[in-house]
N, C-alpha and C. Protein backbone atom coordinates (compact mmCIF):
# COMPACT_ATOMS: atom_id res chain seq x y z
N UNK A 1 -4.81 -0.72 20.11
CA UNK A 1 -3.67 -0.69 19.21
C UNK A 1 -2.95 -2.03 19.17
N UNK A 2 -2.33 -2.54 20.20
CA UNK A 2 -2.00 -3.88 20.51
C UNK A 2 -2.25 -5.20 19.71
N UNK A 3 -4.07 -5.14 19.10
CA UNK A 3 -4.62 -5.84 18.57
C UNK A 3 -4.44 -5.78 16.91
N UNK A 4 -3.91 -5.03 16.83
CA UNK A 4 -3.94 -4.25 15.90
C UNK A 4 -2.50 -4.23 14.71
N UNK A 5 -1.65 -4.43 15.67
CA UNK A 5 -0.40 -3.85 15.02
C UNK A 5 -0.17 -5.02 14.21
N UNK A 6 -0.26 -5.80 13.69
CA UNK A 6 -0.04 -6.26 12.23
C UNK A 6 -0.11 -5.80 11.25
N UNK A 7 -1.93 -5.47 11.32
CA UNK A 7 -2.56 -4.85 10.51
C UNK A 7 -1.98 -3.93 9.94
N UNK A 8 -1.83 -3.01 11.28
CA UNK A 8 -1.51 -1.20 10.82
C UNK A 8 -0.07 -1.49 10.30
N UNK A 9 1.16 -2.32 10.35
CA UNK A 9 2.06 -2.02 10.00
C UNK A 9 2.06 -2.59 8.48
N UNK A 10 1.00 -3.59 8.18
CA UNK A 10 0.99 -3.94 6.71
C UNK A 10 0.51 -3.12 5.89
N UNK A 11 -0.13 -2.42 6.28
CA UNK A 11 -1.05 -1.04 5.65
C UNK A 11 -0.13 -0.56 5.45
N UNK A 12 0.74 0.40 6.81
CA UNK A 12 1.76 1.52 6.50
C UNK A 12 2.75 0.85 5.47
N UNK A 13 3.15 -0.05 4.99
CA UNK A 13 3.74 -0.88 3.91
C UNK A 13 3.79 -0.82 2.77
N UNK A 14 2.31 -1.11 2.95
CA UNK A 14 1.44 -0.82 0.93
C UNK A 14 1.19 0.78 0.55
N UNK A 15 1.40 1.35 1.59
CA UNK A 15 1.04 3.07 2.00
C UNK A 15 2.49 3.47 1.39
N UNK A 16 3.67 3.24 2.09
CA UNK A 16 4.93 3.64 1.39
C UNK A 16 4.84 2.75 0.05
N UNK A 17 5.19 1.83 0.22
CA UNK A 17 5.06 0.99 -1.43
C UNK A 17 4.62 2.05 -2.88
N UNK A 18 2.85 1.85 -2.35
CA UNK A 18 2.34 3.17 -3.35
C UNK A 18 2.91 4.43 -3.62
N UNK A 19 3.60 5.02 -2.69
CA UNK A 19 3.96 6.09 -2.70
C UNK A 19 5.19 6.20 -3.34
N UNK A 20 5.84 4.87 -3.56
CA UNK A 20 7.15 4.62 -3.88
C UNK A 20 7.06 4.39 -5.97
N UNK A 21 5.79 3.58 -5.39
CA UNK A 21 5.58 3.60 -7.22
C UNK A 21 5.04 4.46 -7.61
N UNK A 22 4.84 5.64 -7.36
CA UNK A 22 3.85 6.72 -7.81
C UNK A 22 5.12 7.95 -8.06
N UNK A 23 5.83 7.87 -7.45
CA UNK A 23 7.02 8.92 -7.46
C UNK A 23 7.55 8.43 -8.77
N UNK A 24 8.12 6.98 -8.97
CA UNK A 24 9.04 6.59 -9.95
C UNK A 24 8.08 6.74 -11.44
N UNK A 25 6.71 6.40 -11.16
CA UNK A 25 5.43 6.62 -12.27
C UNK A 25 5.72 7.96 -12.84
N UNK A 26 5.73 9.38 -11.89
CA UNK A 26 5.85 10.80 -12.46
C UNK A 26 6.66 10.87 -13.29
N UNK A 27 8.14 10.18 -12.71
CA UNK A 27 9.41 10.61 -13.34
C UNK A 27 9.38 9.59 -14.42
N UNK A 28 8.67 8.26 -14.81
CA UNK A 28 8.43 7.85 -16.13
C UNK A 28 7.85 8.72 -17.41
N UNK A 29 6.61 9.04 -16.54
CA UNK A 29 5.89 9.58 -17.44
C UNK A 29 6.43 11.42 -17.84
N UNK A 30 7.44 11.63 -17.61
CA UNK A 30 7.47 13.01 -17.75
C UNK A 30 8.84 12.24 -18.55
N UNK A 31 9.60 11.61 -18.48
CA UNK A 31 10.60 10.63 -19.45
C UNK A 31 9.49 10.14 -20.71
N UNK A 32 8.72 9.78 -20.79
CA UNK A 32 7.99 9.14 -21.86
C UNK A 32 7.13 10.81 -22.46
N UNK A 33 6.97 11.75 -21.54
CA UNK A 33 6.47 13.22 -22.57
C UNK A 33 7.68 13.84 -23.20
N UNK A 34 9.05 13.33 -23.02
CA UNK A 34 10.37 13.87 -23.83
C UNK A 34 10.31 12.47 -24.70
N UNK A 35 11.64 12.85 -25.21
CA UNK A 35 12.31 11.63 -25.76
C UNK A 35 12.79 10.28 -25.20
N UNK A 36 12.10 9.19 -24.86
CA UNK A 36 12.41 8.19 -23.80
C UNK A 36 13.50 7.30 -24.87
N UNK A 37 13.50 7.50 -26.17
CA UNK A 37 14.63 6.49 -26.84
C UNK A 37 14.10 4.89 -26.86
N UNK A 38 14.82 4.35 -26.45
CA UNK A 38 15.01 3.13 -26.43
C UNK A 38 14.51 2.85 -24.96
N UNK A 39 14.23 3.20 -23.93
CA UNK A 39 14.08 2.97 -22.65
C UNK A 39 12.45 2.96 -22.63
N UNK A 40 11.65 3.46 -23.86
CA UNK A 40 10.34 3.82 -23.46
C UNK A 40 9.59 2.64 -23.12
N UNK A 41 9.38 1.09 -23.45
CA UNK A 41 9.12 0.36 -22.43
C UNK A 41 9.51 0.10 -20.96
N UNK A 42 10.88 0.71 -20.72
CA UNK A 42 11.16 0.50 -19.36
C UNK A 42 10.08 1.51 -18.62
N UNK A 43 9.94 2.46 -19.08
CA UNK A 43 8.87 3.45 -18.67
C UNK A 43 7.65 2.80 -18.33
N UNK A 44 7.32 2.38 -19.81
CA UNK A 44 5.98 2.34 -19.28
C UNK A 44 5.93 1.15 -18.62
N UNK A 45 6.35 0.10 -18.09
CA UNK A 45 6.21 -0.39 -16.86
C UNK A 45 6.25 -0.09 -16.22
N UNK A 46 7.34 0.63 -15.81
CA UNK A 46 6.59 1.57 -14.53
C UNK A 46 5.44 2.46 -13.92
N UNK A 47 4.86 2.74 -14.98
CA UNK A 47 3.65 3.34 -15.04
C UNK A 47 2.14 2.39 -14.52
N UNK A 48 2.55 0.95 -15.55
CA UNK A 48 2.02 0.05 -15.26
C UNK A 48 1.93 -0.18 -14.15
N UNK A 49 3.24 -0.50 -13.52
CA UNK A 49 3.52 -1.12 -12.25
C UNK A 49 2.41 -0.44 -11.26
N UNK A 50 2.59 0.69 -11.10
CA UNK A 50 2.20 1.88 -9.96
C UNK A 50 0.64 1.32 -10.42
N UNK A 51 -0.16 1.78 -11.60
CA UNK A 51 -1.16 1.40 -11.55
C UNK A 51 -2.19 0.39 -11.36
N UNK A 52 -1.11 -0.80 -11.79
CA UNK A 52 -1.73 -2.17 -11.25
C UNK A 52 -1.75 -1.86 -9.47
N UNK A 53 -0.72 -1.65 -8.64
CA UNK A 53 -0.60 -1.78 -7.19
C UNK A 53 -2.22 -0.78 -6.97
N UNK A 54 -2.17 0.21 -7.80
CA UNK A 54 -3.08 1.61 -6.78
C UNK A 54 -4.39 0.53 -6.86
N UNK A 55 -4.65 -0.15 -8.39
CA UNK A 55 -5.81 -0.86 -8.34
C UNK A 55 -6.09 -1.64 -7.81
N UNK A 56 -4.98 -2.70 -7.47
CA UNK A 56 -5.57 -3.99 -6.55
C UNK A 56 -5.12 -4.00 -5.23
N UNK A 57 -4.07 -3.59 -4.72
CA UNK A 57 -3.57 -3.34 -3.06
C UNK A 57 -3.89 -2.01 -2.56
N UNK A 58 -4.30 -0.91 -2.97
CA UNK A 58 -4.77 0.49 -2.11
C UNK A 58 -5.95 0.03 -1.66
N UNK A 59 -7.01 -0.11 -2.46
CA UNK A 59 -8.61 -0.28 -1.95
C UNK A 59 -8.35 -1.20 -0.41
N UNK A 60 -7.75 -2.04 -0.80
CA UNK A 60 -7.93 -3.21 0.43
C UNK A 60 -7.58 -2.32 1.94
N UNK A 61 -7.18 -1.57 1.51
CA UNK A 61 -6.68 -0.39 3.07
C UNK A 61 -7.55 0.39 3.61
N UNK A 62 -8.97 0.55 3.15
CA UNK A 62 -10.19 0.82 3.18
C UNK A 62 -10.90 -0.39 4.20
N UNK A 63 -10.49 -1.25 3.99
CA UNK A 63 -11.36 -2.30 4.43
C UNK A 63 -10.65 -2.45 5.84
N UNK A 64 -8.81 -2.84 5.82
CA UNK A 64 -8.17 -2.73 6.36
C UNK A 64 -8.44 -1.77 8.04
N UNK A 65 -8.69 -0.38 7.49
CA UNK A 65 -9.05 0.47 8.39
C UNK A 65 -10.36 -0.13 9.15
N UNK A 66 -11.19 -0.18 8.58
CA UNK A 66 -12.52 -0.54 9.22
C UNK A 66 -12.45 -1.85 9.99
N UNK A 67 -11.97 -2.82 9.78
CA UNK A 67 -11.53 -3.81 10.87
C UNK A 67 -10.67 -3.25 11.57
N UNK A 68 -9.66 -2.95 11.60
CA UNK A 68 -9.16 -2.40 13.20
C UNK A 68 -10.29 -0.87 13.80
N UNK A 69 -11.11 -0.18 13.20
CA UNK A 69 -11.39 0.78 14.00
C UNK A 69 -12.09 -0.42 14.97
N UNK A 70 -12.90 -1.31 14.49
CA UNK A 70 -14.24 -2.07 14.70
C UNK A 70 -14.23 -3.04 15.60
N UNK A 71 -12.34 -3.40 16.14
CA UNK A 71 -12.54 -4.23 17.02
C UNK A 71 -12.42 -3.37 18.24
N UNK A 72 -13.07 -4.99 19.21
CA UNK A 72 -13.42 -4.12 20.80
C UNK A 72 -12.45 -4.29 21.64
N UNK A 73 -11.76 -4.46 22.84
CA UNK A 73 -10.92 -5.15 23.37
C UNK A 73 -11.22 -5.62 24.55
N UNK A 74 -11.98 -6.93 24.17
CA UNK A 74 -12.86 -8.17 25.32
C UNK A 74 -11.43 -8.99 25.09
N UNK A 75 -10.96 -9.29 23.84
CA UNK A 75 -9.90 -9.88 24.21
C UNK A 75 -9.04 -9.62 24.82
N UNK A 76 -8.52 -8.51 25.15
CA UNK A 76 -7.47 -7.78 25.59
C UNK A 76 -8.36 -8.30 27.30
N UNK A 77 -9.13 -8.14 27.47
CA UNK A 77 -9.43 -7.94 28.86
C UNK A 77 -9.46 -9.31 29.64
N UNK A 78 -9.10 -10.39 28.36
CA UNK A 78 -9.15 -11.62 29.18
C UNK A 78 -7.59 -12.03 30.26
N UNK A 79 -7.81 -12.79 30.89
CA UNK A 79 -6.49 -12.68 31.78
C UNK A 79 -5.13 -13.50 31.39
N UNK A 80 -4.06 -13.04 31.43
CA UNK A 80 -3.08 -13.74 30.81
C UNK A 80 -3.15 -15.41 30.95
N UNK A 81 -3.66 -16.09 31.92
CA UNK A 81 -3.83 -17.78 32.16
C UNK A 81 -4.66 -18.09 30.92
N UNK A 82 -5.47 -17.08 30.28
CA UNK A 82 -6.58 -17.74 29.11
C UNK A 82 -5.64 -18.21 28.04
N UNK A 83 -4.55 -17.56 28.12
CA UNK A 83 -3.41 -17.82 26.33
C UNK A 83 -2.47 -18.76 27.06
């Protein structure tokens, strides 16, 4: 874990993030299935927004995972005089 915690906390990041644009995405798009008025571009950026992030920053958390399952801890085992 130790080795790790960058990683995992940049993940858990883009993890809320997404989750953050995906909430505000619903409540666009259920604003843009009524009458959005004058606001209906503000909408659909938001829609945008959420979908650009899911496309180019979610996948990478895939990859993300698999380098931390994958490391070993030889570094960890070296002795504090090595750093």
């Amino acid at each position: 874990m130790g080795l790790n915690t960058s990683r995992l906390l940049m993940a858990l990041g883009d993890v809320v993030c997404g989750w953050l644009l995906l909430r505000r995405a619903e409540v666009a798009l259920q604003k843009l299935d009524s009458d959005p008025g004058k606001d209906k571009s503000f909408y659909e950026g938001k829609v945008a927004a959420a979908q650009f992030f899911a496309q180019t920053n979610l996948p990478r958390l895939t990859a993300e995972r698999a380098i931390a399952e994958g490391i070993d801890l030889s570094l960890m085992d070296l002795d504090e005089a090595a750093f």
